[in-house]
Protein backbone atom coordinates (compact mmCIF):
# COMPACT_ATOMS: atom_id res chain seq x y z
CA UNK A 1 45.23 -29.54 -6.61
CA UNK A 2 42.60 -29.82 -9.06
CA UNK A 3 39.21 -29.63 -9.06
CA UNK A 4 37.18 -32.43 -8.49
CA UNK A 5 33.81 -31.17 -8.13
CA UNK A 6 32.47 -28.02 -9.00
CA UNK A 7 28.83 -27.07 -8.27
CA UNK A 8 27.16 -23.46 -9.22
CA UNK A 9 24.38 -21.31 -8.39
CA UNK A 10 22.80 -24.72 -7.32
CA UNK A 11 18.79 -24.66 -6.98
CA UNK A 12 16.75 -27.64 -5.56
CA UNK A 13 13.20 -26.81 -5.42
CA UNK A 14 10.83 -29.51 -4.05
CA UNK A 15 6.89 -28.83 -5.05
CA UNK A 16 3.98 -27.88 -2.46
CA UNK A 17 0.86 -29.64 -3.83
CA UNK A 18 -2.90 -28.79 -1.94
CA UNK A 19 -6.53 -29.08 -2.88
CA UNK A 20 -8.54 -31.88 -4.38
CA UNK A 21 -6.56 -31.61 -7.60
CA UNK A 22 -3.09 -31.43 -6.03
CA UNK A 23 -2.20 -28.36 -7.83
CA UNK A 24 0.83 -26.71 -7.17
CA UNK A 25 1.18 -23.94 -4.39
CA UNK A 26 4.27 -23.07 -3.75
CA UNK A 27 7.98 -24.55 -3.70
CA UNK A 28 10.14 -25.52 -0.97
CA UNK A 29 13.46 -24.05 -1.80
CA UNK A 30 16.21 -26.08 -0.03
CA UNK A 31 18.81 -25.12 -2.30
CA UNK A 32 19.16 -21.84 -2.88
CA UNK A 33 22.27 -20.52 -5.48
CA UNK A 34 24.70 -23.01 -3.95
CA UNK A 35 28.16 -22.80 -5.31
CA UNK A 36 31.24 -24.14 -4.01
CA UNK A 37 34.43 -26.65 -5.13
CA UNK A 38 35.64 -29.71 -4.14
CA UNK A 39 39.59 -30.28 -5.03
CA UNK A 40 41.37 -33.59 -5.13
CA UNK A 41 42.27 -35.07 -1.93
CA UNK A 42 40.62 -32.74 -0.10
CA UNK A 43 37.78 -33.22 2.65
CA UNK A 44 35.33 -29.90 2.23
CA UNK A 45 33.32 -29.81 5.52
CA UNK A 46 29.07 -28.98 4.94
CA UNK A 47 27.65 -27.52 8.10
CA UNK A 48 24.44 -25.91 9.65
CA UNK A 49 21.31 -26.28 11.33
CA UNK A 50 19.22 -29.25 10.43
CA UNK A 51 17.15 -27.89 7.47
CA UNK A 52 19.63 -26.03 5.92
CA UNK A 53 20.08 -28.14 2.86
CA UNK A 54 23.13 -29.99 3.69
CA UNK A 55 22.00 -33.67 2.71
CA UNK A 56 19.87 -32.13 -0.42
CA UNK A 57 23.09 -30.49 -1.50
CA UNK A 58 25.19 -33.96 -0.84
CA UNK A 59 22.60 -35.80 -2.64
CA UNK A 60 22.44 -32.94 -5.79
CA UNK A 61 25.99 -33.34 -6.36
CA UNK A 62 26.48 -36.76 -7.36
CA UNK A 63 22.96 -37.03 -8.69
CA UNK A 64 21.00 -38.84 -6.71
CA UNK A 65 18.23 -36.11 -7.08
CA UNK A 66 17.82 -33.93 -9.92
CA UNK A 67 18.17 -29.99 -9.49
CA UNK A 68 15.85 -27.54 -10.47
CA UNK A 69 18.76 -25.66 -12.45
CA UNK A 70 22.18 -25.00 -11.50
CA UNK A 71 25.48 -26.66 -12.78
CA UNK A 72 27.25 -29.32 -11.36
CA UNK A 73 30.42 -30.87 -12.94
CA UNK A 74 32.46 -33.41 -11.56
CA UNK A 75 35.70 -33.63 -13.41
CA UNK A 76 34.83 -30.97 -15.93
CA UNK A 77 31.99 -32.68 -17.07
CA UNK A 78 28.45 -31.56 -16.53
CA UNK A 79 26.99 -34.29 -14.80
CA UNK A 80 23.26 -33.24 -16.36
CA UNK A 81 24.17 -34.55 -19.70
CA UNK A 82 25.74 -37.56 -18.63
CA UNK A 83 24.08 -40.74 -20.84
CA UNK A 84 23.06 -43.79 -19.31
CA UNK A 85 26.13 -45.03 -19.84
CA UNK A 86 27.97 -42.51 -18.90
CA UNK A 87 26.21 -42.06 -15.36
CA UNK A 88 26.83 -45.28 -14.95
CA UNK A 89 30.62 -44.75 -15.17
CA UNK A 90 29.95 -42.20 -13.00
CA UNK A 91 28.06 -44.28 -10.31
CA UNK A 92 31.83 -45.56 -9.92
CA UNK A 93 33.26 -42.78 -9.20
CA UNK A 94 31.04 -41.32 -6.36
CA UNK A 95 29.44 -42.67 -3.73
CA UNK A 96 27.64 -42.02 -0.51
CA UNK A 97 27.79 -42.87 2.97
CA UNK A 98 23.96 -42.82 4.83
CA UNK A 99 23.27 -41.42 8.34
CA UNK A 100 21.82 -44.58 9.56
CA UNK A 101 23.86 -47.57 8.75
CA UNK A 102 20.51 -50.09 9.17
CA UNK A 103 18.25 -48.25 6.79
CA UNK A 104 20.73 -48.07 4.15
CA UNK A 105 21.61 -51.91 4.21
CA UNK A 106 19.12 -54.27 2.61
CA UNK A 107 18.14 -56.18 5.24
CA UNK A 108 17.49 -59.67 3.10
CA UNK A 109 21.07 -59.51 1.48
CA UNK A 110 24.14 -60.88 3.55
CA UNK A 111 27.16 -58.68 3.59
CA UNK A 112 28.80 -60.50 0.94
CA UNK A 113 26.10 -59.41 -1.33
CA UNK A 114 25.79 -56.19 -0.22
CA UNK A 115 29.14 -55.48 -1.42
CA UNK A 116 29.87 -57.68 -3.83
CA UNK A 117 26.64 -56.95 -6.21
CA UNK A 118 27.71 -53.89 -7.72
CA UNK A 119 30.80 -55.87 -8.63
CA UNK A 120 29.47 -57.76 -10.78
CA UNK A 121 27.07 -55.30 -12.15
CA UNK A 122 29.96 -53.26 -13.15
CA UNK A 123 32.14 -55.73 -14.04
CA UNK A 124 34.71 -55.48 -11.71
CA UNK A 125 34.81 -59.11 -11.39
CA UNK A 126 33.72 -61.49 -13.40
CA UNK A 127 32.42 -64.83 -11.53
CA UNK A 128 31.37 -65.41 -7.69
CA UNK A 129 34.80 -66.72 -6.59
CA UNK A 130 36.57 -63.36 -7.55
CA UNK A 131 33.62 -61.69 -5.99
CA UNK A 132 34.11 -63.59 -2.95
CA UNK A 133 38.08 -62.60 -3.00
CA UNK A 134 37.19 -59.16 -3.13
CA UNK A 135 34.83 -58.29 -0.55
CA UNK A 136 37.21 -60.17 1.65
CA UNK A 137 39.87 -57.79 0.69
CA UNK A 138 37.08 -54.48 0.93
CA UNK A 139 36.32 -55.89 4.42
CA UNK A 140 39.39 -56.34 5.45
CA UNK A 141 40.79 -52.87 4.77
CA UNK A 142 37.41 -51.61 6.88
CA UNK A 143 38.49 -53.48 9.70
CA UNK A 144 35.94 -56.18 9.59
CA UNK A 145 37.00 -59.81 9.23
CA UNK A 146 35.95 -61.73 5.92
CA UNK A 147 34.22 -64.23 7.76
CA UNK A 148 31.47 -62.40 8.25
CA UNK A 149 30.13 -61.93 4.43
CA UNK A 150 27.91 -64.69 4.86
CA UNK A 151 25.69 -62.85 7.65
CA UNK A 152 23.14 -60.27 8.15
CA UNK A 153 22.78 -56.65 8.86
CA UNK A 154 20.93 -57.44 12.19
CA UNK A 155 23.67 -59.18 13.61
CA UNK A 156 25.41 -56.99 13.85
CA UNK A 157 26.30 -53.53 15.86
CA UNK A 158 25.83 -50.10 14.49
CA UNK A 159 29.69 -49.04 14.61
CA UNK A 160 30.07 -52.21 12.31
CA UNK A 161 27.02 -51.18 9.60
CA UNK A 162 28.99 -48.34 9.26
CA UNK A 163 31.94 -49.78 8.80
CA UNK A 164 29.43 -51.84 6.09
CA UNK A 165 28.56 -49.06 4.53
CA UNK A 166 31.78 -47.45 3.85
CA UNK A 167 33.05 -50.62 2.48
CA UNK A 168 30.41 -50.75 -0.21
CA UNK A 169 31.22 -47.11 -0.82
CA UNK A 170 35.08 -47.82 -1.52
CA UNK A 171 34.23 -50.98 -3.35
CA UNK A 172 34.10 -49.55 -6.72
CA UNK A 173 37.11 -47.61 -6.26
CA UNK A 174 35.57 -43.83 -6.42
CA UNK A 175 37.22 -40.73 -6.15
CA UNK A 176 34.82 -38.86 -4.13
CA UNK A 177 32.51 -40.30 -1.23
CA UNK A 178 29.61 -38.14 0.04
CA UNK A 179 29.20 -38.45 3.71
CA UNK A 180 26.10 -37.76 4.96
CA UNK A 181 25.86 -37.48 8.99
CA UNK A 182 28.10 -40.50 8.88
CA UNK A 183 29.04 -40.95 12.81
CA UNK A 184 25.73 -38.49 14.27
CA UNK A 185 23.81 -41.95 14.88
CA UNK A 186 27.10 -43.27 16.67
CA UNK A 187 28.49 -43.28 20.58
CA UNK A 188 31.15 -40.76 20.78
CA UNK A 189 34.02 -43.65 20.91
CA UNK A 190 32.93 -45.60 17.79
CA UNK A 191 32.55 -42.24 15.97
CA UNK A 192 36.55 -41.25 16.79
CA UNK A 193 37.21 -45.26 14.80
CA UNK A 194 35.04 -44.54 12.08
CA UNK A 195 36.55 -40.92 11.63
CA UNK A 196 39.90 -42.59 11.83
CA UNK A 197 38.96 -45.45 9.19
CA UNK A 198 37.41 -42.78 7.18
CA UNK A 199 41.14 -40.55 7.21
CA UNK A 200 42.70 -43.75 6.72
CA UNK A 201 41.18 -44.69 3.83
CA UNK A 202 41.58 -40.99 2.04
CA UNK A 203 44.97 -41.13 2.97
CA UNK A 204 45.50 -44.77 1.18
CA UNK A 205 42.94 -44.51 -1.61
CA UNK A 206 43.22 -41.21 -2.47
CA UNK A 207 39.65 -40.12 -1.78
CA UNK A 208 38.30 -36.67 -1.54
CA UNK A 209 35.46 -35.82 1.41
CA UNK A 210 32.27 -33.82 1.25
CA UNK A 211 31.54 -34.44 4.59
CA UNK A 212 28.11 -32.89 5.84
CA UNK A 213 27.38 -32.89 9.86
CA UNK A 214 26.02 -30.62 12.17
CA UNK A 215 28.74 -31.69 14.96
CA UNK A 216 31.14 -28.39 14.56
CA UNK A 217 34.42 -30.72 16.60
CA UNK A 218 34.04 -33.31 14.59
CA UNK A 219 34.05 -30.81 11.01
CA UNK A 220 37.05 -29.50 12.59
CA UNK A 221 38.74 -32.56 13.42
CA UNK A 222 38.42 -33.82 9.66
CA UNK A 223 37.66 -31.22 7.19
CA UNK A 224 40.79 -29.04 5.16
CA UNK A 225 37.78 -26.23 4.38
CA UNK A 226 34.66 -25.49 5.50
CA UNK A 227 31.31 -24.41 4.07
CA UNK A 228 28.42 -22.75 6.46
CA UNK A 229 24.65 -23.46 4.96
CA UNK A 230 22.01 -21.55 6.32
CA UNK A 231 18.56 -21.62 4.61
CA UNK A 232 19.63 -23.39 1.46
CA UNK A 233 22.49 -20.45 1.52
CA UNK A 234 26.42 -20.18 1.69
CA UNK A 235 27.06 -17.80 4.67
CA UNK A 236 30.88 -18.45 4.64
CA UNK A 237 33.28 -20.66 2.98
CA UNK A 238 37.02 -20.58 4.22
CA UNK A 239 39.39 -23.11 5.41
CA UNK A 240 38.93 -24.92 8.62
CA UNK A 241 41.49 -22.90 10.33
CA UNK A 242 39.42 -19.32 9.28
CA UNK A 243 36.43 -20.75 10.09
CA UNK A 244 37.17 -21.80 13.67
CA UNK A 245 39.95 -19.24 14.33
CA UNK A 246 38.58 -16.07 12.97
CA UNK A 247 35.08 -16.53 11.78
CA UNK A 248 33.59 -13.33 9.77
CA UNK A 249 29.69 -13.88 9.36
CA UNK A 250 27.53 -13.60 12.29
CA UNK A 251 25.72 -16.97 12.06
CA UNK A 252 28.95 -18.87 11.65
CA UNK A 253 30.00 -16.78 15.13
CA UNK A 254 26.62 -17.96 16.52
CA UNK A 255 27.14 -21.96 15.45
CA UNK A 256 30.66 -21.64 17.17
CA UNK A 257 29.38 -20.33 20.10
CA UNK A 258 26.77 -23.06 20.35
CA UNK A 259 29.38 -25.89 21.03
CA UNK A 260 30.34 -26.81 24.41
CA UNK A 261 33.19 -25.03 25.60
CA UNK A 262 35.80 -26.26 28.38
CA UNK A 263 35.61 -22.97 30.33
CA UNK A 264 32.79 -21.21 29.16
CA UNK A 265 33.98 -18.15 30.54
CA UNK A 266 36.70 -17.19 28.76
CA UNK A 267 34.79 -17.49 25.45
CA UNK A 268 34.12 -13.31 24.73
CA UNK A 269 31.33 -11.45 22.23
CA UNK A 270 29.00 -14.89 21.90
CA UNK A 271 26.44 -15.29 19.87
CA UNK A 272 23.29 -16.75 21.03
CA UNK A 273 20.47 -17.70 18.19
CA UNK A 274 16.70 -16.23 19.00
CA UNK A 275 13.81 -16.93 16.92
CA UNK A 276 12.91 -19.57 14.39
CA UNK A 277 14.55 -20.41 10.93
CA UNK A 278 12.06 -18.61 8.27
CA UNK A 279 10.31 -21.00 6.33
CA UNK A 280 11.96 -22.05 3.18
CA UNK A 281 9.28 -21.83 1.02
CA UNK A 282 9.41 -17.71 1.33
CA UNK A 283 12.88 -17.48 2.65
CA UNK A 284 13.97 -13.59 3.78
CA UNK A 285 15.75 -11.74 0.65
CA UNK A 286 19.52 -10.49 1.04
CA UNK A 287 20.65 -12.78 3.82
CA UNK A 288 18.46 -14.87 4.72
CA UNK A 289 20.21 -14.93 8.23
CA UNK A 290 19.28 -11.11 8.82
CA UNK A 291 15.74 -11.64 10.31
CA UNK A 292 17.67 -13.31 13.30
CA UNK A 293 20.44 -11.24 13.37
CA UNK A 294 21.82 -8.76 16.20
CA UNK A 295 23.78 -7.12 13.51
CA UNK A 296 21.42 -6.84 10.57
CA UNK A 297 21.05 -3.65 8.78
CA UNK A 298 19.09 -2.22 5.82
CA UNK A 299 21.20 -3.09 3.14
CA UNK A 300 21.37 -7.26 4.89
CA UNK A 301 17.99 -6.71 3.01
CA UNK A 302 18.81 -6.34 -0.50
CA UNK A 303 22.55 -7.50 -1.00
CA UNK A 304 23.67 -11.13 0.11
CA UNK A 305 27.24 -11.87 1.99
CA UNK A 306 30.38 -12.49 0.30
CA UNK A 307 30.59 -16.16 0.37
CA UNK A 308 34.53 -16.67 0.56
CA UNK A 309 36.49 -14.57 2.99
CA UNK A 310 39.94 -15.72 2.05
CA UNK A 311 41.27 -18.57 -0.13
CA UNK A 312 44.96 -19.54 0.14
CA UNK A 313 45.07 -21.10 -3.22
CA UNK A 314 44.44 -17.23 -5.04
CA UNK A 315 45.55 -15.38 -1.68
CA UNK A 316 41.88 -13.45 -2.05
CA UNK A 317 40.84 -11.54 0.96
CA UNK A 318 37.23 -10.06 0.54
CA UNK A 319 35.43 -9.74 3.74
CA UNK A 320 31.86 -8.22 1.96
CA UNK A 321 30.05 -8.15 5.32
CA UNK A 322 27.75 -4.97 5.94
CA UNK A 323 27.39 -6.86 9.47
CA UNK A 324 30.64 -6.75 10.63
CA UNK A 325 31.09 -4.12 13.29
């Protein structure tokens, strides 16, 4: 497969202003030297504790906010230089699905025109009757019934907003759909239909995932590889079946052995987080998981971890983890 997205030593800094002038202090470093790929067809699973950077990092790849340097290309091309017109082009090509479904929809707008606007506005169809044609088709393949494009947001439950929201997403027929905490706001049994609709649709359309969440079943469940943010770091990237069947870095260990377990007791060597995250504004150097770790030693200080312990697709096997006993 080939790559769709490809993001590198990734930096989003958000300024600290104080005083009466509002001068600059300090920054807030949620992205710190992210890299990872996205192929084609794949779903590439973001996880961590809330604060780690995950949504910043969904947000930085298709553009939504600007990073402070780094490189981020989506189909080779370097999505920093991209004209007006070309970002628009791009704008069709990636989208993103919101946590909550209500904030994201426009609460004045019916359905129909919550879909059907960027449509028009990209020429995808060219008068109101085609417009109408097509979101009955969108809302159809979402599960909804076209007769609702003439109502509101409010009327309706928060499974369907989702289902809403991913319908304006696939709209515009993109390749890659961002999706941000898309079934956390969700009861458990409308999250398993969304997650369905959402492999559905990747299996029909041909999408590719980066799907961020903090729920580790659900990343398991959906994702083909996994990456593990802590502190606006990569910990561990690997594929899904690594990750949950042989995890190497300590804080990935300590995530899986956070999650409910069936029989707790036959779950050996867990590993229970103590402490708070270090602020991100001064974040720890070396691994910025060492300060909480039962592991850490002297060198955790200076050198970071290896951020890929094996990758089928070059058959590399690197486990750089002074930790590991």
């Amino acid at each position: 497969m080939s790559v769709l997205l490809e993001i590198k030593d990734l930096h989003v800094n958000f300024p600290i202003y104080a005083g009466i002038f509002k001068r600059k202090v300090a920054d807030l470093k949620a992205c710190n030297g992210v890299s990872l790929n996205l192929k084609k067809g794949e779903v590439l699973g973001i996880v961590g504790e809330s604060g780690c950077g995950k949504s910043t990092l969904g947000r930085a790849a298709i553009r939504l906010i600007d990073p402070t340097y780094g490189t981020v290309k989506f189909l080779g091309n370097d999505l920093m230089s991209l004209k007006k017109k070309e970002l628009m082009q791009f704008r069709q090509e990636a989208q993103i699905v919101f946590q909550d479904p209500f904030s994201s929809l426009n609460p004045r707008k019916s359905i129909r025109d919550a879909i059907g606007e960027s449509l028009l506005y990209h020429g995808i169809v060219k008068n109101l009757d085609e417009q109408r044609d097509h979101v009955a088709e969108i809302l159809t393949q979402v599960g909804l019934s076209p007769d609702i494009m003439n109502r509101y947001p409010h009327q309706f439950s928060g499974g369907q907003q989702q289902r809403i929201c991913i319908a304006r997403a696939i709209a515009l027929n993109p390749k890659l759909i961002v999706c941000d905490e898309v079934v956390s706001a969700l009861d458990v049994s409308v999250q398993a239909q969304i997650l369905n609709l959402l492999h559905d649709l990747k299996e029909r359309l041909g999408l590719s995932y980066l799907f961020i969440s903090h729920d580790l079943s659900i990343v398991r469940h959906i994702s083909d590889r996994v990456v593990v943010l802590y502190l606006g770091k990569v910990m561990e990237t690997a594929t899904t079946k690594e990750i949950f069947g042989n995890p190497k870095h300590p804080y990935t260990q300590a995530l899986l052995s956070s999650t409910p377990k069936s029989n707790p007791r036959e779950v050996k060597n867990r590993i229970f987080l103590k402490g708070q995250i270090p602020s991100p504004i001064n974040p720890p150097s070396g691994c910025p998981f060492r300060t909480r770790c039962p592991y850490a030693k002297a060198i955790c200080a200076e050198i970071p971890p290896d951020k890929t312990i094996f990758d089928p697709a070059t058959g590399k096997e690197d486990h750089h983890y002074h930790c590991i006993l």
